[in-house]
Each structure stands twice: as structure tokens, then as C-alpha cells.
C-alpha atoms as a PDB file:
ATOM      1  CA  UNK A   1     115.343  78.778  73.741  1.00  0.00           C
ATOM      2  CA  UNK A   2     111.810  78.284  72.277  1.00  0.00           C
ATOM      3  CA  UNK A   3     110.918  76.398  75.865  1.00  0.00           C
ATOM      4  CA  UNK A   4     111.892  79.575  77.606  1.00  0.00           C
ATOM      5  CA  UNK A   5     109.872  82.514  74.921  1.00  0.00           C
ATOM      6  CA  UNK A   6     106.912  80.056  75.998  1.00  0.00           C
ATOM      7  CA  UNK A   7     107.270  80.465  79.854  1.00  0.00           C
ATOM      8  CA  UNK A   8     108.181  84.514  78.814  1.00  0.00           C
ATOM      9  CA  UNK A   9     104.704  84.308  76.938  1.00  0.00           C
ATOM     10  CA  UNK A  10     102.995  82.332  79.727  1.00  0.00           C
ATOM     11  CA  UNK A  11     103.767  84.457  82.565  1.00  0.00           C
ATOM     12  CA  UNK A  12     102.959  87.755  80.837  1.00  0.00           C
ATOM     13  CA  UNK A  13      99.435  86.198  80.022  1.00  0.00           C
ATOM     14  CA  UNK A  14      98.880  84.916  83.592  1.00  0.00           C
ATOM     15  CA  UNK A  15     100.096  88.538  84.772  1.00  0.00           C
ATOM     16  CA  UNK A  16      97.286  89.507  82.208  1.00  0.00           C
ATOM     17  CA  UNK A  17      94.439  87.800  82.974  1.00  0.00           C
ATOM     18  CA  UNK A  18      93.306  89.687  86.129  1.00  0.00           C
ATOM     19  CA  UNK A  19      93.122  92.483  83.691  1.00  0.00           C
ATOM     20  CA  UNK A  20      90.926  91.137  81.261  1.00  0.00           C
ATOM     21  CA  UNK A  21      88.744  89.318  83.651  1.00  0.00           C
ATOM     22  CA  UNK A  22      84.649  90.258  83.250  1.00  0.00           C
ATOM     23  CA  UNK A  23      83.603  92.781  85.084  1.00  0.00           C
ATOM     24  CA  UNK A  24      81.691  92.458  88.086  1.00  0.00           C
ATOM     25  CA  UNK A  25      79.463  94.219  90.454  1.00  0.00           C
ATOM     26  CA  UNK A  26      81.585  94.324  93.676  1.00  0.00           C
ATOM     27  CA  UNK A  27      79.325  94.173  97.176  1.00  0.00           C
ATOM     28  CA  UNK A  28      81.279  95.376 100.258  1.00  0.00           C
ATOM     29  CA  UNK A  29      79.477  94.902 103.287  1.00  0.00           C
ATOM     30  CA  UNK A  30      76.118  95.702 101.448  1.00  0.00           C
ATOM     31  CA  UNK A  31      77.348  98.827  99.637  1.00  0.00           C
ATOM     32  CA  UNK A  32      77.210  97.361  95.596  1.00  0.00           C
ATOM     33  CA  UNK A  33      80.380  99.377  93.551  1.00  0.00           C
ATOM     34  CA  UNK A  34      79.315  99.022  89.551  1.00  0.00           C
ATOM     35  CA  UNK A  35      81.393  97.814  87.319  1.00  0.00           C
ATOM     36  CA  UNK A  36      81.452 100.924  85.223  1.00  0.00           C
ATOM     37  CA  UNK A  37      80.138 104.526  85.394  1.00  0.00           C
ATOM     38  CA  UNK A  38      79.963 107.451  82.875  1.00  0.00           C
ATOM     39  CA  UNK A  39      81.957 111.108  83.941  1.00  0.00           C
ATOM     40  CA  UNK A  40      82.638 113.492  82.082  1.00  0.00           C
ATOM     41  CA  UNK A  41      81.849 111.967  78.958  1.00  0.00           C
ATOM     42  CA  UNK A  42      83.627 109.605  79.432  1.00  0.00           C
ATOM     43  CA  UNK A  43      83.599 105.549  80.653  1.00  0.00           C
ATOM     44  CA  UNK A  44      85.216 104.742  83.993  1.00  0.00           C
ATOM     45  CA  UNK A  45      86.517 101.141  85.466  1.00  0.00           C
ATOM     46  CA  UNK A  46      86.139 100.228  88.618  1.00  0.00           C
ATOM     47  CA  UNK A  47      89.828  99.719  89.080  1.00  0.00           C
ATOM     48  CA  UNK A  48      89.449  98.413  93.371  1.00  0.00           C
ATOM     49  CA  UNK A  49      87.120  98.431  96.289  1.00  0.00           C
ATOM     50  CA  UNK A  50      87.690  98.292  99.705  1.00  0.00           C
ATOM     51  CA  UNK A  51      87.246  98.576 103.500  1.00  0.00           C
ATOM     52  CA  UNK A  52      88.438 100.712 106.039  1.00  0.00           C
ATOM     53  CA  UNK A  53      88.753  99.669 109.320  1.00  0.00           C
ATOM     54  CA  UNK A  54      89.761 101.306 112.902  1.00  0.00           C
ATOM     55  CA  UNK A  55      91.016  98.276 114.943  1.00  0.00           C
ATOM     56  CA  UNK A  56      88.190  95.502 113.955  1.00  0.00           C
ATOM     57  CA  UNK A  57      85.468  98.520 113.342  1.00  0.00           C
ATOM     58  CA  UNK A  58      84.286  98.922 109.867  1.00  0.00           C
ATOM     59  CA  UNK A  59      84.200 102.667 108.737  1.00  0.00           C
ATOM     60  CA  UNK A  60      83.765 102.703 105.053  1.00  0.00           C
ATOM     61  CA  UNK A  61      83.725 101.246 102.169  1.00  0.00           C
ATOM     62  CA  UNK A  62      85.870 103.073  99.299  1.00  0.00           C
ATOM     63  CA  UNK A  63      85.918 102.357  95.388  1.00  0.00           C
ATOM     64  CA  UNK A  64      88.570 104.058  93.119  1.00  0.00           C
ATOM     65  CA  UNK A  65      87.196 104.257  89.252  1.00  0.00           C
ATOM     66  CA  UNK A  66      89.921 105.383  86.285  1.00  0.00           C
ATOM     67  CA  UNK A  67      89.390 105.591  82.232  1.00  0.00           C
ATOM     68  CA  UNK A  68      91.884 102.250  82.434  1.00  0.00           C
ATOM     69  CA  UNK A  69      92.964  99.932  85.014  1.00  0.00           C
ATOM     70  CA  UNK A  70      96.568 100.772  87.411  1.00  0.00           C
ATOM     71  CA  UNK A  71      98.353  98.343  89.699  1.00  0.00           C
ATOM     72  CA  UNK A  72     100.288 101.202  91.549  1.00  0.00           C
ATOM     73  CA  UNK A  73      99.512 104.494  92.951  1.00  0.00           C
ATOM     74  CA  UNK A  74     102.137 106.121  90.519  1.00  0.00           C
ATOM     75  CA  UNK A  75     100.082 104.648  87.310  1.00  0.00           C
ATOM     76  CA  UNK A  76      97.092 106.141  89.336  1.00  0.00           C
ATOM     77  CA  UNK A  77      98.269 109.594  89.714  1.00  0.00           C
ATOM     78  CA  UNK A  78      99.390 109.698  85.841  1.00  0.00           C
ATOM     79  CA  UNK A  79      96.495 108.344  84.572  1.00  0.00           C
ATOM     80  CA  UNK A  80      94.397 110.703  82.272  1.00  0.00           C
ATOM     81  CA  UNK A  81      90.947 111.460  82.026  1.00  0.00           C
ATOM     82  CA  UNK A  82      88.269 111.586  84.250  1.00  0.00           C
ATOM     83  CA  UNK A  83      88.627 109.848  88.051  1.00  0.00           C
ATOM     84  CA  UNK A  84      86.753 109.339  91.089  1.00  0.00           C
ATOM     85  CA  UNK A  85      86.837 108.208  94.042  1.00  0.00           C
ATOM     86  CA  UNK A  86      83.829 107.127  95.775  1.00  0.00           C
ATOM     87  CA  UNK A  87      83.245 106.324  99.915  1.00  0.00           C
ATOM     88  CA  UNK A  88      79.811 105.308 101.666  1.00  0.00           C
ATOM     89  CA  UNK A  89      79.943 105.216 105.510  1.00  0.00           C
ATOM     90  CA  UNK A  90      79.368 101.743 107.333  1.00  0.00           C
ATOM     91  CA  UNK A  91      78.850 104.069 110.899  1.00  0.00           C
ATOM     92  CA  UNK A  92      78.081 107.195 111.894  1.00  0.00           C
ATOM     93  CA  UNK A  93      81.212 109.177 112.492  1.00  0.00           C
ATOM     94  CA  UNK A  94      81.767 113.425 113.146  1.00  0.00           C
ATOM     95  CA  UNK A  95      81.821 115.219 109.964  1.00  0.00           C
ATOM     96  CA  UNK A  96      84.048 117.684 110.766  1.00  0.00           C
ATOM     97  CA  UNK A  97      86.478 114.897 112.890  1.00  0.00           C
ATOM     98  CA  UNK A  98      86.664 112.936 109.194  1.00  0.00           C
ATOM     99  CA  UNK A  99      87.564 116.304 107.398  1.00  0.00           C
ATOM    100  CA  UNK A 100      90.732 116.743 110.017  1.00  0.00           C
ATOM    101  CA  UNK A 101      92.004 113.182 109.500  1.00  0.00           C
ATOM    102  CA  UNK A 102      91.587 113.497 105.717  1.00  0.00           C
ATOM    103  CA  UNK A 103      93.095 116.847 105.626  1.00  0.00           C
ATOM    104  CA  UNK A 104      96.166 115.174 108.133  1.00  0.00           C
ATOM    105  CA  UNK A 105      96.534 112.190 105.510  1.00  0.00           C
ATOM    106  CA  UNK A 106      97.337 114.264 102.997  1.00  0.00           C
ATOM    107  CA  UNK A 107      99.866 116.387 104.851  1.00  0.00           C
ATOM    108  CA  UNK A 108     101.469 113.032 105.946  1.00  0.00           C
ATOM    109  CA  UNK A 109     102.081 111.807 102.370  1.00  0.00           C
ATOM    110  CA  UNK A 110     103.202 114.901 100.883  1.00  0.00           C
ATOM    111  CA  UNK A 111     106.574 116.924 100.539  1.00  0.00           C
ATOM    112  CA  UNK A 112     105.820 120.665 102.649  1.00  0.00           C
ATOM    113  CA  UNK A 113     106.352 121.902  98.835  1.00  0.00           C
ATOM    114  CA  UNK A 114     103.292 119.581  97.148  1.00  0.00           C
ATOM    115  CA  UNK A 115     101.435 120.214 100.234  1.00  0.00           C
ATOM    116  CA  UNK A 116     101.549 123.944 100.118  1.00  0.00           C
ATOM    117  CA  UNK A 117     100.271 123.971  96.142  1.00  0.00           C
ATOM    118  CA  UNK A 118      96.795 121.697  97.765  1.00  0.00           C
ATOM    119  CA  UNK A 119      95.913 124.154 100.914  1.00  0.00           C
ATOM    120  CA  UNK A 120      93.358 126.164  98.744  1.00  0.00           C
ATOM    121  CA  UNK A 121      91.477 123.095  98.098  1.00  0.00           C
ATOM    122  CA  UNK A 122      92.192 121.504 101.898  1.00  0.00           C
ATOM    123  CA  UNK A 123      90.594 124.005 102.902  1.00  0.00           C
ATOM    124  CA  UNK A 124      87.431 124.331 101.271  1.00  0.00           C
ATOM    125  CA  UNK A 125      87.450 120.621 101.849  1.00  0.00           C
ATOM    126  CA  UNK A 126      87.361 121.264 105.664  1.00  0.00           C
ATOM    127  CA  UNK A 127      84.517 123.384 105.452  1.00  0.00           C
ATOM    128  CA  UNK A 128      82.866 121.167 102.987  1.00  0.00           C
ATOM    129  CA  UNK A 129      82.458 118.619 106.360  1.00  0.00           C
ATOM    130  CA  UNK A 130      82.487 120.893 109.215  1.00  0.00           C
ATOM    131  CA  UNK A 131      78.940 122.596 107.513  1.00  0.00           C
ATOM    132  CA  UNK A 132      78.045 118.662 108.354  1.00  0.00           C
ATOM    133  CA  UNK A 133      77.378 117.675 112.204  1.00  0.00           C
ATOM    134  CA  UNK A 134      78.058 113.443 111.238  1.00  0.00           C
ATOM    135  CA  UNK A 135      77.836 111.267 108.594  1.00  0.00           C
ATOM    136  CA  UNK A 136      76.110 108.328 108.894  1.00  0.00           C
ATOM    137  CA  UNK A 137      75.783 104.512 107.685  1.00  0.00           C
ATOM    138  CA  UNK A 138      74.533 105.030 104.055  1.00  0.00           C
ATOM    139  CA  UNK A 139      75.975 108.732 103.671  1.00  0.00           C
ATOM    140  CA  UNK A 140      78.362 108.803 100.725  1.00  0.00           C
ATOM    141  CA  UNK A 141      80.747 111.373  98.966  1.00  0.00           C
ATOM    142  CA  UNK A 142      82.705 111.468  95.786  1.00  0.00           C
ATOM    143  CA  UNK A 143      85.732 113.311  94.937  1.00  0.00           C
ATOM    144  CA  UNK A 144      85.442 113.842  90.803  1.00  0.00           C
ATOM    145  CA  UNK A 145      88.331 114.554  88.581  1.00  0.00           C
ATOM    146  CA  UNK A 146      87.772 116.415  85.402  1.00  0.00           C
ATOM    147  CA  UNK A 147      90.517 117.532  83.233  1.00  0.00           C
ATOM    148  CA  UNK A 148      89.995 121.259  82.648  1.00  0.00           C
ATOM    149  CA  UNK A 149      87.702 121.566  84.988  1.00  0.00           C
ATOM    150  CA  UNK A 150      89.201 120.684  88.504  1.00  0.00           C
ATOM    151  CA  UNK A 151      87.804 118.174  91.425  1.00  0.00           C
ATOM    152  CA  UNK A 152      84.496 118.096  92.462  1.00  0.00           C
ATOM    153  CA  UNK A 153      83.429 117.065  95.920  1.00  0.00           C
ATOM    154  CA  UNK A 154      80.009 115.605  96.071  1.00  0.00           C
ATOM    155  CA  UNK A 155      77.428 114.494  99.366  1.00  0.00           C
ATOM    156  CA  UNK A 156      75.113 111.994  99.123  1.00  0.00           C
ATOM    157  CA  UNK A 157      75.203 113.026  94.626  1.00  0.00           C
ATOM    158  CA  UNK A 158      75.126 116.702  95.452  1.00  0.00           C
ATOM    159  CA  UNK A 159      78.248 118.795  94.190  1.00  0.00           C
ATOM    160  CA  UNK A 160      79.372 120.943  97.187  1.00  0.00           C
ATOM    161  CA  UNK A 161      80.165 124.502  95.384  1.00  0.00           C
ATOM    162  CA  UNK A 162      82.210 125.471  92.652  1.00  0.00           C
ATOM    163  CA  UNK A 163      85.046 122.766  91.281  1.00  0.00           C
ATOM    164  CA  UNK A 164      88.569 123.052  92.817  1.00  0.00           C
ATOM    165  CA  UNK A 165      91.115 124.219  90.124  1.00  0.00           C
ATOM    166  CA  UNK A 166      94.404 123.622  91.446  1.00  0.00           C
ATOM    167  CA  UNK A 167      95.649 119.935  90.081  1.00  0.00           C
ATOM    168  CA  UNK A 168      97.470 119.133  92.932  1.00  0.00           C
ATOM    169  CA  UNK A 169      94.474 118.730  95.088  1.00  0.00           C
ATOM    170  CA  UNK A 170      93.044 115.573  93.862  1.00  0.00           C
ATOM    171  CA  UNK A 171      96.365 113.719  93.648  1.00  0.00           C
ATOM    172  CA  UNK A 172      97.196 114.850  97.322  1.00  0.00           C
ATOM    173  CA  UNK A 173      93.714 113.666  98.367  1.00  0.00           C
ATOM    174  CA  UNK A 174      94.276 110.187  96.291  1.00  0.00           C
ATOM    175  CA  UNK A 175      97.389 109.797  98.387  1.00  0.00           C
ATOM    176  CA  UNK A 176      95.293 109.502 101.765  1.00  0.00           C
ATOM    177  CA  UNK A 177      94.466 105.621 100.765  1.00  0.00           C
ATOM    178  CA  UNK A 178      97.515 105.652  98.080  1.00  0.00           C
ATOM    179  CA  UNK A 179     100.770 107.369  99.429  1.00  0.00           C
ATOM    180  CA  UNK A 180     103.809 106.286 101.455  1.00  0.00           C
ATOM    181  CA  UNK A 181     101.436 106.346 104.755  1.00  0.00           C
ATOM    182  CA  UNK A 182      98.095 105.225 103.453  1.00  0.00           C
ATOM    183  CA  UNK A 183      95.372 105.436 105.883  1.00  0.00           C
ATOM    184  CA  UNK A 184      94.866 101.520 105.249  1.00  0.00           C
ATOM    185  CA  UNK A 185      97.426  99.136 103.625  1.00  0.00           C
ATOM    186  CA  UNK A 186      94.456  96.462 103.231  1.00  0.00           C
ATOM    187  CA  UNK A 187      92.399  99.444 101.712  1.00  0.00           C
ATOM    188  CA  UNK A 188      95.014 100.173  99.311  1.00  0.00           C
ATOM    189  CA  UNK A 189      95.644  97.284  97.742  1.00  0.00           C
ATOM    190  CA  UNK A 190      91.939  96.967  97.291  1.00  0.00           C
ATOM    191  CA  UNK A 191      91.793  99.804  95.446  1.00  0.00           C
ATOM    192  CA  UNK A 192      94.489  98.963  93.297  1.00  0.00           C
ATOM    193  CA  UNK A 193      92.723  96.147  92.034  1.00  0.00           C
ATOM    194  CA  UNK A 194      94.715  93.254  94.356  1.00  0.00           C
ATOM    195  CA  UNK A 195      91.916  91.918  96.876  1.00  0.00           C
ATOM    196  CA  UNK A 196      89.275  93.010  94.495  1.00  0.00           C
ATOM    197  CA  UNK A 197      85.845  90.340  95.235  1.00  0.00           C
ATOM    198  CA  UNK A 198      83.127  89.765  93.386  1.00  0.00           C
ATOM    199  CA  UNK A 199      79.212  90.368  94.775  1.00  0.00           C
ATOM    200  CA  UNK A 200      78.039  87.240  97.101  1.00  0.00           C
ATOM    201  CA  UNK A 201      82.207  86.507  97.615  1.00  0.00           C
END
């Protein structure tokens, strides 16, 4: 009995450990993702980075931050406080081409109901990067969540209008690289933390 509380105890540390590891700078094809960053008051984790690639192209590099780590895209979506979720283009791509497949990634992992509640925001999305000929290497965006104040969509640092209100947005947009038909499977178990490497790895 007391042999098999210390294997209970065991594996829930080694399940553990991953957790409470150091944090580390994480450099993705040149593109460094900090450990930590401040939002809305707030300290955020750098829960997983990734890549995205088309066939054996790489297209971005994406790192998801949270208040506390999550090892599923349902601990994701419920987590409170402050999020973001941060890409930085590896090549030059259309702007307004990247906007369609985002805006098609979300419609893919969504009920028609959940769907319906983010079109405000999918659209102001789409003309957020169809104002934009391209994006090239080195271009970045970030999608900010901020409790009472809605998600932010920034270019190259620079908030793109007013916050969008509706809640459903961000979650729907999460659910490109998170949902039942990511746009990646590599990419999202990066960003949950499960291919996470260190800078120099």
C-alpha cells in the first residue's frame, strides 16, 4: 500500500516538473519569445511557441502567453486574465490572403451558433489585413485579451482601432491553432507547452 502512494506521489511530481521548470527565452528560427511579459497589469507566461509550416515552408512563428500555464485548449479558453497571442512572419505572404484563411479557421472550428456571436469582430479583423498589401519576414501582430475591455489586434506594436467587445471573438480566433481543426497539429502542441525548446536547442 505505502509502495503504491509512493509511485501515486512519483508520477504526479514527474507530471509536475515540466511545470515548474525555469523559464527560458525560447528562439524559433531567430524570432526570441520571452519568458514573461506584463498586460494589463498583469504578468503573463509564455505557456508554448511554435512553427507553422505549409508543406516544408516555414510561415510563422506563434507564441501563446496566459496569467498561468494550460495543457489543453479547454484550460486555455477558461483561463482568466489577460492573454495574448503573438505571431512574427518567417516570409512574406498577402495580407489580405492571411486575413481569409484566419477568418476560414475560425468558421471551421466553430458551431454556426458561436460563429455567428464572433462576425462583428471577423470582420473588422478582415479589414484590419486587407488595409495591408503583405506582410513580410519580421512583420508581427498580437491579438490582446483584456477582461473588460475586449481584444486588441496589434501590427508590428501598433493597436489597430478601438478594442473588440464581444468575448467570443478571441476564443474563436484562439481556436484557429487550438480547435478540433487546428491550422497546425505540430503548432498546437507547441503552444500548449508540449514541444516547447529552449534558445540555442
Amino acid at each position: 500500500m505505502q509502495r503504491r502512494m509512493l509511485l501515486s506521489v512519483a508520477a504526479t511530481v514527474a507530471v509536475a516538473l515540466p511545470l515548474l521548470a525555469p523559464a527560458q527565452t525560447v528562439d524559433l528560427a531567430g524570432v526570441k519569445y520571452a519568458p514573461t511579459l506584463q498586460l494589463g497589469g498583469k504578468t503573463l507566461l509564455l505557456n508554448g511557441a511554435g512553427i507553422r509550416y505549409k508543406v516544408v515552408f516555414k510561415v510563422y512563428t506563434a507564441g501563446l502567453y496566459l496569467g498561468q500555464r494550460a495543457a489543453t485548449p479547454a484550460a486555455v479558453l477558461a483561463a482568466p486574465g489577460p492573454k495574448r497571442m503573438h505571431v512574427v512572419m518567417l516570409r512574406e505572404i498577402n495580407a489580405n490572403e492571411l486575413g481569409k484563411l484566419f477568418t476560414r479557421g475560425m468558421e471551421d472550428n466553430a458551431s454556426k451558433a458561436d460563429f455567428s456571436k464572433s462576425i462583428p469582430g471577423t470582420i473588422r479583423m478582415s479589414d484590419i489585413f486587407s488595409s495591408r498589401s503583405k506582410l513580410v519576414a519580421g512583420d508581427s501582430f498580437s491579438v490582446d485579451w483584456l477582461p473588460g475591455v475586449g481584444t486588441t489586434v496589434l501590427v508590428n506594436g501598433q493597436p489597430q482601432g478601438a478594442p473588440i467587445a464581444e468575448p467570443e471573438f478571441f476564443n474563436a480566433l484562439l481556436n484557429i491553432w487550438l480547435g478540433p481543426k487546428p491550422a497546425d497539429e505540430r503548432l498546437k502542441d507547441a503552444l500548449l507547452g508540449k514541444e516547447i525548446r529552449p534558445a540555442g536547442s
